[in-house]
Protein backbone atom coordinates (compact mmCIF):
# COMPACT_ATOMS: atom_id res chain seq x y z
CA UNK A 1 -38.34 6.82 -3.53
CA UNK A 2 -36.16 5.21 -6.13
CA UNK A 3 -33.02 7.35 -4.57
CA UNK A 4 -33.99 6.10 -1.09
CA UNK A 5 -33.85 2.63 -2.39
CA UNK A 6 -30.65 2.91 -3.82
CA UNK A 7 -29.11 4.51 -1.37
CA UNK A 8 -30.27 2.11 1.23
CA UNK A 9 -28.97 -0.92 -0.63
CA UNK A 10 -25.48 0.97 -1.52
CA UNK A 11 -25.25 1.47 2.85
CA UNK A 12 -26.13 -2.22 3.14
CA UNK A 13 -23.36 -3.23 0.26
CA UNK A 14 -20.64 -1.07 2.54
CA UNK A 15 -21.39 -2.27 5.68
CA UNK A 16 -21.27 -6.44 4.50
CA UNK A 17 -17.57 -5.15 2.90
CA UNK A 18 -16.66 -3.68 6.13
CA UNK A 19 -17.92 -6.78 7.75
CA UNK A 20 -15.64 -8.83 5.53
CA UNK A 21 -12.58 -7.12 6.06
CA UNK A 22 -12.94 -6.96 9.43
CA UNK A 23 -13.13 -11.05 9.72
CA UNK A 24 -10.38 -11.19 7.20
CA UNK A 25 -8.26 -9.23 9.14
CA UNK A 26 -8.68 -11.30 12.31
CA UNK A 27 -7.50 -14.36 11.12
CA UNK A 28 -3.99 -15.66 11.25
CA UNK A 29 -1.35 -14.73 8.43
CA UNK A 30 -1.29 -18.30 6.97
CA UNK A 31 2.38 -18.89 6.29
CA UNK A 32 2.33 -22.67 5.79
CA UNK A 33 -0.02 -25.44 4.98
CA UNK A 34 0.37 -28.57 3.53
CA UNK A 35 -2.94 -31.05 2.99
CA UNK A 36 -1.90 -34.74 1.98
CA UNK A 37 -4.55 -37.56 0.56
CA UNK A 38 -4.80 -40.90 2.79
CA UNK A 39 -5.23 -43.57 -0.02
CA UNK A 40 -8.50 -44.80 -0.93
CA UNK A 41 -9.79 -43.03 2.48
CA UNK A 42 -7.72 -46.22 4.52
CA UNK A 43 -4.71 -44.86 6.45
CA UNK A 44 -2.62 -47.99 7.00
CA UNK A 45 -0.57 -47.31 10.21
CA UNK A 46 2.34 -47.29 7.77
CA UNK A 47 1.51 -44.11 5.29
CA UNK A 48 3.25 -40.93 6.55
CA UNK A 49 1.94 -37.73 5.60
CA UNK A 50 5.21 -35.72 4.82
CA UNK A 51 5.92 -32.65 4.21
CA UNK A 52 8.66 -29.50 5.00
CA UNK A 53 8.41 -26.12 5.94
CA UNK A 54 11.02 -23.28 5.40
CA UNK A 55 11.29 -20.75 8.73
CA UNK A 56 12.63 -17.58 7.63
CA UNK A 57 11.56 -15.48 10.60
CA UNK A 58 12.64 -16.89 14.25
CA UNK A 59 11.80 -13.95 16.24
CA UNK A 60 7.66 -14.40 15.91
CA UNK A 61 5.80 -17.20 17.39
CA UNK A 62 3.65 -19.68 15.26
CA UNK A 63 0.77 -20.93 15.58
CA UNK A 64 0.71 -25.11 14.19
CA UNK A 65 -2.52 -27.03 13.36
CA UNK A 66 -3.17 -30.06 12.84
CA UNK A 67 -5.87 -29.87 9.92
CA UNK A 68 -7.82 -33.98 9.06
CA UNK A 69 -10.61 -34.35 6.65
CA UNK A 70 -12.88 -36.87 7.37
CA UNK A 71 -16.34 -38.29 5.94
CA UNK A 72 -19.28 -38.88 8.25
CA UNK A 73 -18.77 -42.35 8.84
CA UNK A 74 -15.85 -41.92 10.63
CA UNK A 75 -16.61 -44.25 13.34
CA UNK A 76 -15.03 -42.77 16.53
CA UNK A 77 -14.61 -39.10 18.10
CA UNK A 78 -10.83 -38.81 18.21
CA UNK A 79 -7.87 -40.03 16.61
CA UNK A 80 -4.65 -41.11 18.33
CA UNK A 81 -1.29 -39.51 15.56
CA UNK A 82 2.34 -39.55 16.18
CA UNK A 83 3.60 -36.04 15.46
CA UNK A 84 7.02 -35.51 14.14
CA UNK A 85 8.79 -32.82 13.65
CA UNK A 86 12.71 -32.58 12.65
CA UNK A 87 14.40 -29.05 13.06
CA UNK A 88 16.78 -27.68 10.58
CA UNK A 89 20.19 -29.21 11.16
CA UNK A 90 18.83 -32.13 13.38
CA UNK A 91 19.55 -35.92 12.75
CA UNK A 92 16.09 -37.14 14.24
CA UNK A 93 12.43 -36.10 14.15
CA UNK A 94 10.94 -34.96 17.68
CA UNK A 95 8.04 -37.44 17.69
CA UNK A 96 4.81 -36.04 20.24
CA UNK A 97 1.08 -38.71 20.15
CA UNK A 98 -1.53 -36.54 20.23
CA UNK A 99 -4.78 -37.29 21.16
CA UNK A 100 -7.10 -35.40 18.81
CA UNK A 101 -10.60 -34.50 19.26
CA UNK A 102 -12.72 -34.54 16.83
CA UNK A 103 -15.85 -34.40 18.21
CA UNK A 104 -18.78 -36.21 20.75
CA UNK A 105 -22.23 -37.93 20.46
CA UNK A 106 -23.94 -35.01 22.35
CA UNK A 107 -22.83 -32.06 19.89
CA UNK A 108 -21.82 -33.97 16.99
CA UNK A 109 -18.39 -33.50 14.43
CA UNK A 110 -16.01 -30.49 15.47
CA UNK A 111 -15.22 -28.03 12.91
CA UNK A 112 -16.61 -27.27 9.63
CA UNK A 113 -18.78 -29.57 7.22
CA UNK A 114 -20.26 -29.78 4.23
CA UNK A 115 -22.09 -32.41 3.16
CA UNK A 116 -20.51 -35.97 4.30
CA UNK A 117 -17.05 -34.24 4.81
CA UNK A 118 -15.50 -32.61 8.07
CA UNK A 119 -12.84 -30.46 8.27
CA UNK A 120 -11.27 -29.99 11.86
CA UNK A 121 -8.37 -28.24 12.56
CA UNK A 122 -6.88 -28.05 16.25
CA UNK A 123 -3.74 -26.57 17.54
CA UNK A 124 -0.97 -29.26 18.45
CA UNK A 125 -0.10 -27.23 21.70
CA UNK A 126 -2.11 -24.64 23.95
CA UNK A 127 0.66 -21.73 23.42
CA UNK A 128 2.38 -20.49 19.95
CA UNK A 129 5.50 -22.15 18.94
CA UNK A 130 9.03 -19.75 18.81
CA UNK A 131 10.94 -21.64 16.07
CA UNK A 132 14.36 -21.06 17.15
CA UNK A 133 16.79 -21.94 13.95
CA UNK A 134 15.64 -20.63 10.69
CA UNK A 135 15.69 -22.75 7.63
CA UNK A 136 13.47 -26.44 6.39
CA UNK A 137 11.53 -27.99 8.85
CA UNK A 138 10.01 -31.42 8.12
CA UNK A 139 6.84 -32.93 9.57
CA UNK A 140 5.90 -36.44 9.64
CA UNK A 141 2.36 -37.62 11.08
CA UNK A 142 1.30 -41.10 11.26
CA UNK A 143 -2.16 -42.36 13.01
CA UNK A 144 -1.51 -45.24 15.57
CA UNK A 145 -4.88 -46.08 16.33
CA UNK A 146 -5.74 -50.16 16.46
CA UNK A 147 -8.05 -50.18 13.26
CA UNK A 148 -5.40 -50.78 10.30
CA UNK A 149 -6.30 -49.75 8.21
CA UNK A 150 -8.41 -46.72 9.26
CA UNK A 151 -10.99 -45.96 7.19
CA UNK A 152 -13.11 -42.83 6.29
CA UNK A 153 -9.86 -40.62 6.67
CA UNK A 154 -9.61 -38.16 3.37
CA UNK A 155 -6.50 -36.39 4.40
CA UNK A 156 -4.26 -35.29 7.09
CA UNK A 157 -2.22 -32.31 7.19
CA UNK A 158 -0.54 -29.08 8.80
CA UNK A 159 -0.74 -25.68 8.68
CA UNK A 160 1.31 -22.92 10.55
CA UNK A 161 -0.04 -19.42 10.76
CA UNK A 162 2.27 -16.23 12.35
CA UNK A 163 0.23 -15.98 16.16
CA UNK A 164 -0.38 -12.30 17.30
């Protein structure tokens, strides 16, 4: 009986291993990502999350994310950013406002939570991005929402994974 037991526990052991490495090896290669405080929780409309990148590879596509940590008492479902992006060799950032989601009265927060604290990460366009010169990339986001400052915001960053 004792064997049985043990034997039975050891298949149950493999098979939650098995089930691990087989979500582990689904998600993304994460090449890149960069998570930066907002003061105090209050993103004044003039705090810029910064950061830079280095693109070795410019034949694979990318996926990029947005990634924004949030409490509860965020007090609306989206969030309105200016998206910047300045490619090696370039004078000037490419600026994009994105509109992003974050969630509606009906379902409740998007993304994962724990707690008071969301974590949502969306993908700043529909298809993978080809980065076409290799070398530093910088990023720049800013929110441009009306509140100033916005409040309940922990921090806003980006992360690039290689798409398959």
């Amino acid at each position: 009986m004792e064997s049985v037991l043990l034997t039975t526990s050891k298949k149950i052991v493999l098979r939650v291993l098995l089930l691990c490495c087989i979500l582990h090896s689904c998600r993304g290669i994460n090449l890149f990502e960069k998570n930066i405080p907002v003061p105090n929780m209050e993103w004044n409309n003039n705090f810029n999350a910064v950061g830079s990148l280095l693109i070795r590879d410019t034949v694979s596509t990318y996926n990029v994310f947005l990634v924004l940590r949030h409490t509860d008492a965020y007090l609306y479902n989206n969030l309105w950013l200016n998206v910047g992006l300045q490619s090696p060799g370039q004078d000037s950032m490419q600026y994009q406002k994105i509109n992003l989601s974050l969630g509606n009265d009906a379902k409740g927060w998007d993304g994962v939570g724990m707690n008071d604290i969301w974590e949502v990460r969306k993908l700043i366009s529909g298809t993978p991005k080809r980065f076409i010169r290799p070398g530093i990339y910088n990023f720049n986001i800013t929110q441009i929402m009306r509140d100033n400052p916005l409040l309940h915001i922990i921090s806003v960053g980006m992360s690039v994974q290689k798409a398959k």
